[in-house]
C-alpha atoms as a PDB file:
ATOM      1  CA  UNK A   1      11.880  56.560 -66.088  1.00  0.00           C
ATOM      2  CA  UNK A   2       9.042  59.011 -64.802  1.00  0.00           C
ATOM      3  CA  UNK A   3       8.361  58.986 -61.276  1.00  0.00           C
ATOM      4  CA  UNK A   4       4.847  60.045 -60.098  1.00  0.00           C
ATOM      5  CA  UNK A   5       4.150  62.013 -56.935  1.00  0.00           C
ATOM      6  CA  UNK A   6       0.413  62.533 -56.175  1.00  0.00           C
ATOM      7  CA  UNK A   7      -0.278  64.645 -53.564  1.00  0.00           C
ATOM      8  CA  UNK A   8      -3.499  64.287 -51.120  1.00  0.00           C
ATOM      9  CA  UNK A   9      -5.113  68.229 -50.497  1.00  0.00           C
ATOM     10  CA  UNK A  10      -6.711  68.451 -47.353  1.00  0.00           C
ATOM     11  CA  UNK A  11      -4.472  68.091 -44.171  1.00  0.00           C
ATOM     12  CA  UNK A  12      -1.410  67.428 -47.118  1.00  0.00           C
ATOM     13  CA  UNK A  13      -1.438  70.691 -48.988  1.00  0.00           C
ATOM     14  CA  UNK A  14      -3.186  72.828 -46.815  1.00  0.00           C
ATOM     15  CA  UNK A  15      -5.788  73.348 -43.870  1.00  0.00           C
ATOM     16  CA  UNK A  16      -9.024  74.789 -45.462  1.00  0.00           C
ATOM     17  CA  UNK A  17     -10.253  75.360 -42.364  1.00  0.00           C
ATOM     18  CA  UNK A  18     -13.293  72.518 -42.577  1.00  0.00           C
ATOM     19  CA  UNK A  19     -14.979  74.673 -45.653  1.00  0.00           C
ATOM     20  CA  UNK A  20     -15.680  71.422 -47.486  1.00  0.00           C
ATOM     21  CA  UNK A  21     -17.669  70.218 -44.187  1.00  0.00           C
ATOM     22  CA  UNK A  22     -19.315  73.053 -43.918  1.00  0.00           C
ATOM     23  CA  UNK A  23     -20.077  73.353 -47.754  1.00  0.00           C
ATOM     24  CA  UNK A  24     -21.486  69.715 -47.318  1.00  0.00           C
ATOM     25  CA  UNK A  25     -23.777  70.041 -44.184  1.00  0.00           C
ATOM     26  CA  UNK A  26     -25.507  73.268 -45.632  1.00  0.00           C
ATOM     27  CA  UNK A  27     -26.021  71.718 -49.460  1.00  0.00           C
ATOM     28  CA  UNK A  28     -27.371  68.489 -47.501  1.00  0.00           C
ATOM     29  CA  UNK A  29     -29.617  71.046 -45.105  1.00  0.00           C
ATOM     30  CA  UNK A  30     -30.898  73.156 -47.778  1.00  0.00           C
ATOM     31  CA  UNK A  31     -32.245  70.262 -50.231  1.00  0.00           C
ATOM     32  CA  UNK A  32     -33.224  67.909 -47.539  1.00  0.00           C
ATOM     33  CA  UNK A  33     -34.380  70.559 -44.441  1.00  0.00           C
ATOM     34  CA  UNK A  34     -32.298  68.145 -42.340  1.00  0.00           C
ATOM     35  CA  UNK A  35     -28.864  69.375 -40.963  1.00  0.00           C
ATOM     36  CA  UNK A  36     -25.942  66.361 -40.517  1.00  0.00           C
ATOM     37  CA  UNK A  37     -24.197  65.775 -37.633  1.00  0.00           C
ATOM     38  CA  UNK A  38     -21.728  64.069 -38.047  1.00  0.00           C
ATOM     39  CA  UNK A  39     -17.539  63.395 -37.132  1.00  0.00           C
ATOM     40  CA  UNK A  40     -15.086  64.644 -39.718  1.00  0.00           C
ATOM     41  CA  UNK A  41     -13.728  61.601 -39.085  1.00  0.00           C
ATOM     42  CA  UNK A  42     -16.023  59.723 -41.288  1.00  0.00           C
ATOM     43  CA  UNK A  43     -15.730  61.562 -44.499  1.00  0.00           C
ATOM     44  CA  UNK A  44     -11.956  62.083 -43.359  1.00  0.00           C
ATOM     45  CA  UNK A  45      -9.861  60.457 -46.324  1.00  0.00           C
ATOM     46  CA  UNK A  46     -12.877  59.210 -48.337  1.00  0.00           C
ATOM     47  CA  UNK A  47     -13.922  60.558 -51.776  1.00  0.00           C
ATOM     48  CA  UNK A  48     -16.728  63.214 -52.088  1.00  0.00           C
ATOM     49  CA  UNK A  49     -19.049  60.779 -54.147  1.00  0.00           C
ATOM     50  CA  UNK A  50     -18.987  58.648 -51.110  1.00  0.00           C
ATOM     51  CA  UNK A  51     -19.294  61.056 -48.800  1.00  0.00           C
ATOM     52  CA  UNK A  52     -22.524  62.984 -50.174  1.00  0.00           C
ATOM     53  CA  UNK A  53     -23.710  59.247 -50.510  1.00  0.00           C
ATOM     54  CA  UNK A  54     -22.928  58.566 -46.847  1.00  0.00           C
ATOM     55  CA  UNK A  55     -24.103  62.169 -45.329  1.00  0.00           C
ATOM     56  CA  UNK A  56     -27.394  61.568 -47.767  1.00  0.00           C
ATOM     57  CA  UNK A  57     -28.156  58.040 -45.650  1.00  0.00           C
ATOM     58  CA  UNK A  58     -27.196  59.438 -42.487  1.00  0.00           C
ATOM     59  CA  UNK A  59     -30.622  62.318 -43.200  1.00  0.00           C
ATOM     60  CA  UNK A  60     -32.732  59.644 -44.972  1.00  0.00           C
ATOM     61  CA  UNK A  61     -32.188  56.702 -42.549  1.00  0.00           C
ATOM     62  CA  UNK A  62     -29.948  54.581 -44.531  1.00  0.00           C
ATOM     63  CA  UNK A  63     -31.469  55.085 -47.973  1.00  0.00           C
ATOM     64  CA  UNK A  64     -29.398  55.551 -50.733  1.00  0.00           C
ATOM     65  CA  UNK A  65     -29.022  58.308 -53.104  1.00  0.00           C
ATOM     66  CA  UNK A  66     -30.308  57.853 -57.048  1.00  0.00           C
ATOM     67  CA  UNK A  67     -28.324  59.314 -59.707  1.00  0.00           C
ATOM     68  CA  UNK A  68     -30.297  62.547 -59.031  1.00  0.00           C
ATOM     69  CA  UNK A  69     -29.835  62.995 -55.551  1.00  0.00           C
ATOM     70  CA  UNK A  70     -25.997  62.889 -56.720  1.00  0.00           C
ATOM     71  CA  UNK A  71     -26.315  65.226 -59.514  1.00  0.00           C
ATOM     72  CA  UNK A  72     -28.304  67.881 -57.112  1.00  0.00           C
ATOM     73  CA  UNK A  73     -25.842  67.083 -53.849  1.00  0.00           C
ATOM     74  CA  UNK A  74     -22.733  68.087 -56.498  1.00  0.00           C
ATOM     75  CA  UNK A  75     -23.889  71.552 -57.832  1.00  0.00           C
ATOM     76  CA  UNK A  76     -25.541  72.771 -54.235  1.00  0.00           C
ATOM     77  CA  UNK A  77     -22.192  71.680 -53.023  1.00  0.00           C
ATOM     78  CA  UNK A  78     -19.954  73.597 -55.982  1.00  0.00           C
ATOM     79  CA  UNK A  79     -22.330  76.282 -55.428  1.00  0.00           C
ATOM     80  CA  UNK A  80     -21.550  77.142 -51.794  1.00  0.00           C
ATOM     81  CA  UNK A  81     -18.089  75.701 -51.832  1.00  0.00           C
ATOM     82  CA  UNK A  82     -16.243  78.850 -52.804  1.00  0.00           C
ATOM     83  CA  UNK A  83     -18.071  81.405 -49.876  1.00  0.00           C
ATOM     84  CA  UNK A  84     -17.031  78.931 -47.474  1.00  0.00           C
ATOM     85  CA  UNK A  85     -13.971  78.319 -49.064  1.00  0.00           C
ATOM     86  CA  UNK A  86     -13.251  82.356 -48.347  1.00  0.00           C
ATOM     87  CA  UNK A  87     -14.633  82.731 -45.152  1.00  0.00           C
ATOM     88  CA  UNK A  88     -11.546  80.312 -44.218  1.00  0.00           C
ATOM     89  CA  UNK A  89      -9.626  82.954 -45.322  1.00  0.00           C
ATOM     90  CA  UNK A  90     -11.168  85.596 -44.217  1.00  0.00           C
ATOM     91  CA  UNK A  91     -11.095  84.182 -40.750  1.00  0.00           C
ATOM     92  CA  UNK A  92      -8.127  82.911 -41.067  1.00  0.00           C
ATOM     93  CA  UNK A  93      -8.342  79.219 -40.364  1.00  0.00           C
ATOM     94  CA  UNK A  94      -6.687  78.382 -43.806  1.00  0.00           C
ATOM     95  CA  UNK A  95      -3.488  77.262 -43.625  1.00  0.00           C
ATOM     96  CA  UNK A  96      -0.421  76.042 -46.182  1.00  0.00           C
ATOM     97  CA  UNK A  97       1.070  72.913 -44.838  1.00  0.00           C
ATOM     98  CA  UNK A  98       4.670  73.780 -43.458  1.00  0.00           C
ATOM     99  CA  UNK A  99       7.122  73.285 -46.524  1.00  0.00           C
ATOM    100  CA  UNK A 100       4.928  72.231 -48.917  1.00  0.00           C
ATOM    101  CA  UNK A 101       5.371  75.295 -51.476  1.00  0.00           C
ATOM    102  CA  UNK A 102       9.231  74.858 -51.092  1.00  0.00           C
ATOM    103  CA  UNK A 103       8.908  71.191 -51.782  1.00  0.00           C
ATOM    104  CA  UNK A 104       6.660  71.580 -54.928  1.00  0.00           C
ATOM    105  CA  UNK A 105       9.534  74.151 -56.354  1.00  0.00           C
ATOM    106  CA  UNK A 106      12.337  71.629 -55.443  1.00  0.00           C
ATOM    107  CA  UNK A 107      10.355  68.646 -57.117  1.00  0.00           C
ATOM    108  CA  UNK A 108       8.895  70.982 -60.519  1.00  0.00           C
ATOM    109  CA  UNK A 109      12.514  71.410 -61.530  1.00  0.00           C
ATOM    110  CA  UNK A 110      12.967  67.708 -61.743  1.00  0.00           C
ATOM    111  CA  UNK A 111      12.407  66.365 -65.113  1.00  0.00           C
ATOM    112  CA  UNK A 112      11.830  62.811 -64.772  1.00  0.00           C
ATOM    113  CA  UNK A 113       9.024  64.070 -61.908  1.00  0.00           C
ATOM    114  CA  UNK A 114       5.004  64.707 -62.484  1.00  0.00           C
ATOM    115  CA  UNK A 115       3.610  66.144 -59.837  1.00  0.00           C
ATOM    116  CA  UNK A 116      -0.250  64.959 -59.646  1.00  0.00           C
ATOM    117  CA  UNK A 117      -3.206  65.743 -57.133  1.00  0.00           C
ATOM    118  CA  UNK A 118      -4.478  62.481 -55.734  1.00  0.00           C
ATOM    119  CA  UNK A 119      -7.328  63.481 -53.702  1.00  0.00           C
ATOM    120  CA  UNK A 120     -10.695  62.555 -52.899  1.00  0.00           C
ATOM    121  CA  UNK A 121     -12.343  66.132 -53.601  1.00  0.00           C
ATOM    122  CA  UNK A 122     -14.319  67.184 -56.998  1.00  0.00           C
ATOM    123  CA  UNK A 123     -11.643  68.573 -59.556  1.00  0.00           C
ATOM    124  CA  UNK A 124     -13.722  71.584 -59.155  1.00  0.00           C
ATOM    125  CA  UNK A 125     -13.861  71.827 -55.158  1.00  0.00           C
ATOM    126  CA  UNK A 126     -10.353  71.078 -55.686  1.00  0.00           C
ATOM    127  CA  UNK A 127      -9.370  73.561 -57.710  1.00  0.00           C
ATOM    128  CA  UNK A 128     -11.248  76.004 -55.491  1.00  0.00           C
ATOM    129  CA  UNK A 129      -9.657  75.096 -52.173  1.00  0.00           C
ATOM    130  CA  UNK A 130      -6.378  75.072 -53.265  1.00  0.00           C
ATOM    131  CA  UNK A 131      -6.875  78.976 -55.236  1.00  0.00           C
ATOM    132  CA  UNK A 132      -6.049  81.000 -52.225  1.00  0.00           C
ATOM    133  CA  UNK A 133      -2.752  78.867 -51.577  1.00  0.00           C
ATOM    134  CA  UNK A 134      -1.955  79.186 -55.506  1.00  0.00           C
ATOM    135  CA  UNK A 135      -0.252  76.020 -55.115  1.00  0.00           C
ATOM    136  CA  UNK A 136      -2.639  74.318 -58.054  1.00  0.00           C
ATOM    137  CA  UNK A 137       0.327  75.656 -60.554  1.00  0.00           C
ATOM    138  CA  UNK A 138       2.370  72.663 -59.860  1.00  0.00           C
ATOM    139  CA  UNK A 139      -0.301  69.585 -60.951  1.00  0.00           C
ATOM    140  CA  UNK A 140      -0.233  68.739 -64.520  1.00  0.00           C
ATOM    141  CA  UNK A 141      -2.490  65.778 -63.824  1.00  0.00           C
ATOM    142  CA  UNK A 142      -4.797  64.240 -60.915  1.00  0.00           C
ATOM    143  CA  UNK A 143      -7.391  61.671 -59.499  1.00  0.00           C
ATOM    144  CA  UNK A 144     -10.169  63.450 -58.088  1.00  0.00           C
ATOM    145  CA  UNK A 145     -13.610  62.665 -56.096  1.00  0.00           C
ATOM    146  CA  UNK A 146     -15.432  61.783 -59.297  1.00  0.00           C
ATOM    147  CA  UNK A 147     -13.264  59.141 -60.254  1.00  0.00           C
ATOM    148  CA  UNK A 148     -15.288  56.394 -58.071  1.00  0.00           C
ATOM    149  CA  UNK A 149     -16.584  56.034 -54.898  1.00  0.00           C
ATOM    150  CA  UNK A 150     -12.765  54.421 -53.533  1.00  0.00           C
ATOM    151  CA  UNK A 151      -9.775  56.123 -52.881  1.00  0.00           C
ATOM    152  CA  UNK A 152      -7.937  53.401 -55.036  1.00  0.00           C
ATOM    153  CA  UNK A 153      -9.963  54.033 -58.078  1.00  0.00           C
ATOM    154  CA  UNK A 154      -9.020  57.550 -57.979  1.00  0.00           C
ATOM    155  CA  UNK A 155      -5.314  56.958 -57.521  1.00  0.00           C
ATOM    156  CA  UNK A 156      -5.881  54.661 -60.723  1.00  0.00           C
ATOM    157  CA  UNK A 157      -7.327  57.176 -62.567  1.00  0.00           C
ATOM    158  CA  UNK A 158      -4.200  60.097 -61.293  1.00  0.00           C
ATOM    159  CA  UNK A 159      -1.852  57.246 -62.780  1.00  0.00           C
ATOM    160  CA  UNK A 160      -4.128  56.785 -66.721  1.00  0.00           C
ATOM    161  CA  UNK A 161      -4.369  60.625 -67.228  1.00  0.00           C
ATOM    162  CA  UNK A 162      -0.328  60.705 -66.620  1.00  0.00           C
ATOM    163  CA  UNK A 163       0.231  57.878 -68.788  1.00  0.00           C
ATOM    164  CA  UNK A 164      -1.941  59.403 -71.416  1.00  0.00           C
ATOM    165  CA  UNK A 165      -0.383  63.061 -70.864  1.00  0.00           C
ATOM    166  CA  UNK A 166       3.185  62.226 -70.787  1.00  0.00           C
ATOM    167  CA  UNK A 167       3.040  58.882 -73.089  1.00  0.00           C
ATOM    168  CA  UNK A 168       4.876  56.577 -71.086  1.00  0.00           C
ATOM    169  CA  UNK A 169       3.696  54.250 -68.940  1.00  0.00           C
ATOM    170  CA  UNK A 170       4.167  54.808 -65.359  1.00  0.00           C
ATOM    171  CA  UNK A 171       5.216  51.579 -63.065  1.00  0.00           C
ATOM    172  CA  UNK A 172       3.271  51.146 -60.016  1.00  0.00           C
ATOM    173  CA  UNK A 173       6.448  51.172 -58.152  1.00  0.00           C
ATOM    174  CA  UNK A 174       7.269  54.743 -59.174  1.00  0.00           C
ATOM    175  CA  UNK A 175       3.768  56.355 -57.752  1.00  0.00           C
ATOM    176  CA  UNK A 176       4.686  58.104 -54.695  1.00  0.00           C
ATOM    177  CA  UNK A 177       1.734  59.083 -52.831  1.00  0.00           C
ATOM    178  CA  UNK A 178       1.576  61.523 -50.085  1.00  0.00           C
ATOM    179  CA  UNK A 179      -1.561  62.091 -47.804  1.00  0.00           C
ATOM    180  CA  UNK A 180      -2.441  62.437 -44.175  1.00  0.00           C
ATOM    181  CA  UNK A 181      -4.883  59.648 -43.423  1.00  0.00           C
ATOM    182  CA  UNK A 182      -5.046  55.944 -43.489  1.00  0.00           C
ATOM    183  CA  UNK A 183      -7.046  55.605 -45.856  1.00  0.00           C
ATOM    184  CA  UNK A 184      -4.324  57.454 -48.174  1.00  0.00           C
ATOM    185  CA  UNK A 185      -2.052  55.096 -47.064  1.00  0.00           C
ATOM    186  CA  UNK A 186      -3.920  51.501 -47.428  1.00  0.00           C
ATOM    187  CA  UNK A 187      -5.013  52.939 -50.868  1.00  0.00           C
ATOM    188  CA  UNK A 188      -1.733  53.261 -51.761  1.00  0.00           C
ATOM    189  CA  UNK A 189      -0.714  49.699 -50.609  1.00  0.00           C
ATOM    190  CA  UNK A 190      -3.761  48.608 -52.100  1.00  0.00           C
ATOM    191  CA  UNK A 191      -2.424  50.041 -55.412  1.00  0.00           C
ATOM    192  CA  UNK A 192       1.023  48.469 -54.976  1.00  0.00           C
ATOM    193  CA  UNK A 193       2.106  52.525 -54.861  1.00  0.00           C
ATOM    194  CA  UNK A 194       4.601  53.636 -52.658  1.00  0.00           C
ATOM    195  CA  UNK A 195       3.275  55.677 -49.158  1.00  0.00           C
ATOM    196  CA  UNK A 196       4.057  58.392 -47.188  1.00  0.00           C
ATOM    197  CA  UNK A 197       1.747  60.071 -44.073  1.00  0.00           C
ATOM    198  CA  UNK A 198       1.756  63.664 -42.978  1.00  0.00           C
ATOM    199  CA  UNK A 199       1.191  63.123 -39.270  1.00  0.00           C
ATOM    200  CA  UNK A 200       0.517  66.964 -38.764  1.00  0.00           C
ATOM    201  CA  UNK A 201      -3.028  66.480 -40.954  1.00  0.00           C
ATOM    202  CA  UNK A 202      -6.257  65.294 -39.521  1.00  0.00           C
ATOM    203  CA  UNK A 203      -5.451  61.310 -39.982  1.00  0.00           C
ATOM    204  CA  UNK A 204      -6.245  59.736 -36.255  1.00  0.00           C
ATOM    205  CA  UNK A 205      -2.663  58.718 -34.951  1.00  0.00           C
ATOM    206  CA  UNK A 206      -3.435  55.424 -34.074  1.00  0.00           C
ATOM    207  CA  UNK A 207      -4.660  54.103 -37.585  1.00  0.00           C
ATOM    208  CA  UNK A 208      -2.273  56.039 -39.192  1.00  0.00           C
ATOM    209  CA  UNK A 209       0.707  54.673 -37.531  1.00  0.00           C
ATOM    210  CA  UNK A 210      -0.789  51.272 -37.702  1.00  0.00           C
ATOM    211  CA  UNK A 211      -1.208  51.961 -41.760  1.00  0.00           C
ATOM    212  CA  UNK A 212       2.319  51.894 -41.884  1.00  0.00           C
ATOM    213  CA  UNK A 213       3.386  53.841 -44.302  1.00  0.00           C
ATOM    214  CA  UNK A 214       7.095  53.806 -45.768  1.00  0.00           C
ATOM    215  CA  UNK A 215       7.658  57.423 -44.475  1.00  0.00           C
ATOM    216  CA  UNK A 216       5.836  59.244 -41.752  1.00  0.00           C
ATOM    217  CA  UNK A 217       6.388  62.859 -41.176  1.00  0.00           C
ATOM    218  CA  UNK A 218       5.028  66.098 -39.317  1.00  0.00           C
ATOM    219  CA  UNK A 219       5.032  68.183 -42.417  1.00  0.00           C
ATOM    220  CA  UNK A 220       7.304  69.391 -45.186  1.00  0.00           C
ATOM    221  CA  UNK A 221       9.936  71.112 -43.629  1.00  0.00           C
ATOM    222  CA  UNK A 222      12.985  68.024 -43.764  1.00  0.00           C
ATOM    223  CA  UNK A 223      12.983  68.153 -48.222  1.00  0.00           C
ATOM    224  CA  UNK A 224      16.187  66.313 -47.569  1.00  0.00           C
ATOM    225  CA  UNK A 225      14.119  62.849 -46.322  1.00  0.00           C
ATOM    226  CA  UNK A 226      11.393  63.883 -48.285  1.00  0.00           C
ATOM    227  CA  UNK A 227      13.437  63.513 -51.526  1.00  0.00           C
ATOM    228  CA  UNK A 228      15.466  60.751 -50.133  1.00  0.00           C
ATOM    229  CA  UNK A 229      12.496  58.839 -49.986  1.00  0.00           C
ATOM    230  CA  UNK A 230      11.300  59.871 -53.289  1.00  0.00           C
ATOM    231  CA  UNK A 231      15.273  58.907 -55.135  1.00  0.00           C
ATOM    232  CA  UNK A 232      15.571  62.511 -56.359  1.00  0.00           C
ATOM    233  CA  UNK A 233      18.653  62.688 -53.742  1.00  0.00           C
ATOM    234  CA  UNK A 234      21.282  60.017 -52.346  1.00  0.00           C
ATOM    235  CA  UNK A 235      21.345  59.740 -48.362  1.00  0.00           C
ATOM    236  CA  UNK A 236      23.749  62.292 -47.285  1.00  0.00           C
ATOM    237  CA  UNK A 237      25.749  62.034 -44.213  1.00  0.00           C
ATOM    238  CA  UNK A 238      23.493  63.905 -41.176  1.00  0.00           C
ATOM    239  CA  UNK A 239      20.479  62.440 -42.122  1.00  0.00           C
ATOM    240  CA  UNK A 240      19.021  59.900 -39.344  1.00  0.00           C
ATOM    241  CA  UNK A 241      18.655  56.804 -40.948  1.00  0.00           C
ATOM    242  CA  UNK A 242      15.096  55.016 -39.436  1.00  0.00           C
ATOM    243  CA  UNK A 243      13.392  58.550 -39.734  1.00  0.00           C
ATOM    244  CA  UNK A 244      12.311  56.827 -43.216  1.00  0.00           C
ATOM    245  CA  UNK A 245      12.261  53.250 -45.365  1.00  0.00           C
ATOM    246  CA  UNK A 246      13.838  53.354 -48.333  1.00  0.00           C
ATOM    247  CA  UNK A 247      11.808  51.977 -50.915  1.00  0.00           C
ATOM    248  CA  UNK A 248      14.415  50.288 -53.121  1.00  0.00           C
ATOM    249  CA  UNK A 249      15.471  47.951 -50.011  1.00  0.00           C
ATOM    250  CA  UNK A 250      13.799  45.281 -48.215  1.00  0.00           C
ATOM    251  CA  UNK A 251      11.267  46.177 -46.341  1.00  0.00           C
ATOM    252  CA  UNK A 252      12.516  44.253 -42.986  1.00  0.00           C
ATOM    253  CA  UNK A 253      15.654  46.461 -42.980  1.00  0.00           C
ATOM    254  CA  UNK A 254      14.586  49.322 -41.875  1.00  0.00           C
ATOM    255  CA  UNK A 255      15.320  51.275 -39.106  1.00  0.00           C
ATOM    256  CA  UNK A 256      12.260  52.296 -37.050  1.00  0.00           C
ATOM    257  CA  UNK A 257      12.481  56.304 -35.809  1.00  0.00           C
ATOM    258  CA  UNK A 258      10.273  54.898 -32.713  1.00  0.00           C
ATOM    259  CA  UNK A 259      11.091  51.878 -30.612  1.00  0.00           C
ATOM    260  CA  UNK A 260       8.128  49.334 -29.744  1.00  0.00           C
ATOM    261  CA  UNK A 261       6.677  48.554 -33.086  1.00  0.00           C
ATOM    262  CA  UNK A 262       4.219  45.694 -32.991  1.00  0.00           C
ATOM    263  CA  UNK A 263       3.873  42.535 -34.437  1.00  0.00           C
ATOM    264  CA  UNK A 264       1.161  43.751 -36.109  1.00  0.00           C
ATOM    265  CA  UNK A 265       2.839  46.788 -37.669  1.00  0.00           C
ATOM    266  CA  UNK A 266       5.133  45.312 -38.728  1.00  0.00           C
ATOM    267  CA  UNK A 267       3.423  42.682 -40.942  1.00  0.00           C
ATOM    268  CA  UNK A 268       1.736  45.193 -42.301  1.00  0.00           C
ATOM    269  CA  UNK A 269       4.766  46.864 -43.760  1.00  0.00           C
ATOM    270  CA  UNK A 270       5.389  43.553 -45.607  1.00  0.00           C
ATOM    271  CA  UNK A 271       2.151  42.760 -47.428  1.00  0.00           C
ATOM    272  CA  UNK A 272       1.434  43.813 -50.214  1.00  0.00           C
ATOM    273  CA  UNK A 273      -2.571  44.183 -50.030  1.00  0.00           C
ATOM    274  CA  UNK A 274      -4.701  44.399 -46.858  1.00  0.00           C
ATOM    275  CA  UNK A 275      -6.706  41.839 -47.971  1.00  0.00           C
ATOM    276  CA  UNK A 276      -3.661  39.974 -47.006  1.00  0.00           C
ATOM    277  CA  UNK A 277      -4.736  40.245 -43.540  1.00  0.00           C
ATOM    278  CA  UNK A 278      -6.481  37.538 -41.258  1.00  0.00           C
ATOM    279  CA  UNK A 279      -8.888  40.657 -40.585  1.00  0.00           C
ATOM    280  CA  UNK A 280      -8.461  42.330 -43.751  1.00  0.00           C
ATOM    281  CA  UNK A 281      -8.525  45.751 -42.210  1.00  0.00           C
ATOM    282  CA  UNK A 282      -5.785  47.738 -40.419  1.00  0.00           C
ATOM    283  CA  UNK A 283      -7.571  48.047 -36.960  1.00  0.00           C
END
């Protein structure tokens, strides 16, 4: 049975050094004469449709973008995307995620794995942040930022183009999906997909931790938990049981790697959906 593992890009696979920020406020300045300000926080995790939609009523006081708008917001964006993209290199605040190229290699030689992008950038802004790392050689397939406006319907999308490329259909509980903000991880639920969080990305802590995800880690550098997690390798003696969940087990035994896990938290581990919730949001 083929397991898939979609990865998230930004904060996940690397640290482009805010270029697609950048890219955005300038494309939005340039066809509107009004420069965003905004926190990365709120375009943090979302898809680029919905961000260029949200940026675009932030300038025009809550007025939403036609079909146009969107059209002309994508191409100034593509457009400047790759000078920003190198002035991250060039002043060096791009950065390969700790372990992640090591990780790729381990998981590429596994043939019952596809490794998949599942993020919420363009296919073309993602192929152009991720050229400089060289890591796009490992994705066969992937949701991207055109996919829909939700993270969910992009995950949904990374799953199709896998069935369709591999023909076999791929079980929501063998998606693996890796990312480093909530809203990677209550997509995920949301999609009945297994979840893990890079804490090292630019998630905020607090909703990330409350998110709950199955396996929360700094980066890339422990494979051994990593493919643990993933059923690629049994639990060998060393590792510290409760630095992950296991998927195949209940989810109320676990071990927890922290002590003082609320109420709250915890319930969250065991639905299923958020909706679930009395509040029907993780904060």
């Amino acid at each position: 049975m083929k397991k898939l593992v979609l990865f998230d890009l930004d904060g996940t696979l690397v640290n482009a050094g805010g270029c697609g920020r950048t890219a955005l406020t300038k494309a939005i300045e340039e066809l509107y004469g009004v420069k965003p300000e905004f926190e990365h926080s709120l375009i943090s995790g979302r898809t680029d449709i919905d961000n260029f939609s949200i940026v675009y009523s932030l300038v025009k006081k809550g007025k939403k973008p036609t079909a146009a708008d969107m059209k002309k917001m994508t191409a100034k964006y593509l457009e400047l995307l790759p000078q920003e993209v190198h002035a991250s290199v060039r002043c060096k605040r791009y950065d390969i995620m700790p372990g992640v190229e090591k990780f790729l290699t381990l998981l590429s030689k596994e043939k019952d794995v596809i490794l998949g992008l599942g993020t919420g950038n363009l296919e073309e802004g993602a192929k152009l942040k991720l050229e400089p790392s060289n890591l796009g050689k490992f994705f066969t397939v992937g949701g991207y930022g055109e996919d829909g406006h939700t993270r969910e319907e992009m995950l949904q999308a990374a799953v199709k183009r896998a069935e369709k490329k591999f023909k076999t259909q791929i079980l929501p509980e063998n998606v693996y999906v890796i990312g480093d903000t909530h809203r990677d991880i209550v997509a995920a639920k949301n999609c009945g997909f297994h979840s893990a969080a890079i804490t090292g990305g630019f998630g905020e802590p607090q909703k990330l931790q409350r998110a709950a995800a199955e396996l929360e880690m700094k980066d890339f550098k422990d494979l051994t938990t990593f493919c643990v997690w993933l059923g690629v390798k049994t639990d060998p003696k060393g590792v510290k049981r409760g630095s992950y969940i296991m998927p195949a087990s209940a989810i109320e035994h676990v071990f927890f790697s922290r002590t003082g896990i609320d109420e709250d938290r915890l319930k969250m581990l065991r639905i299923k959906k958020y909706e679930d919730l009395e509040s029907g949001t993780i904060m």
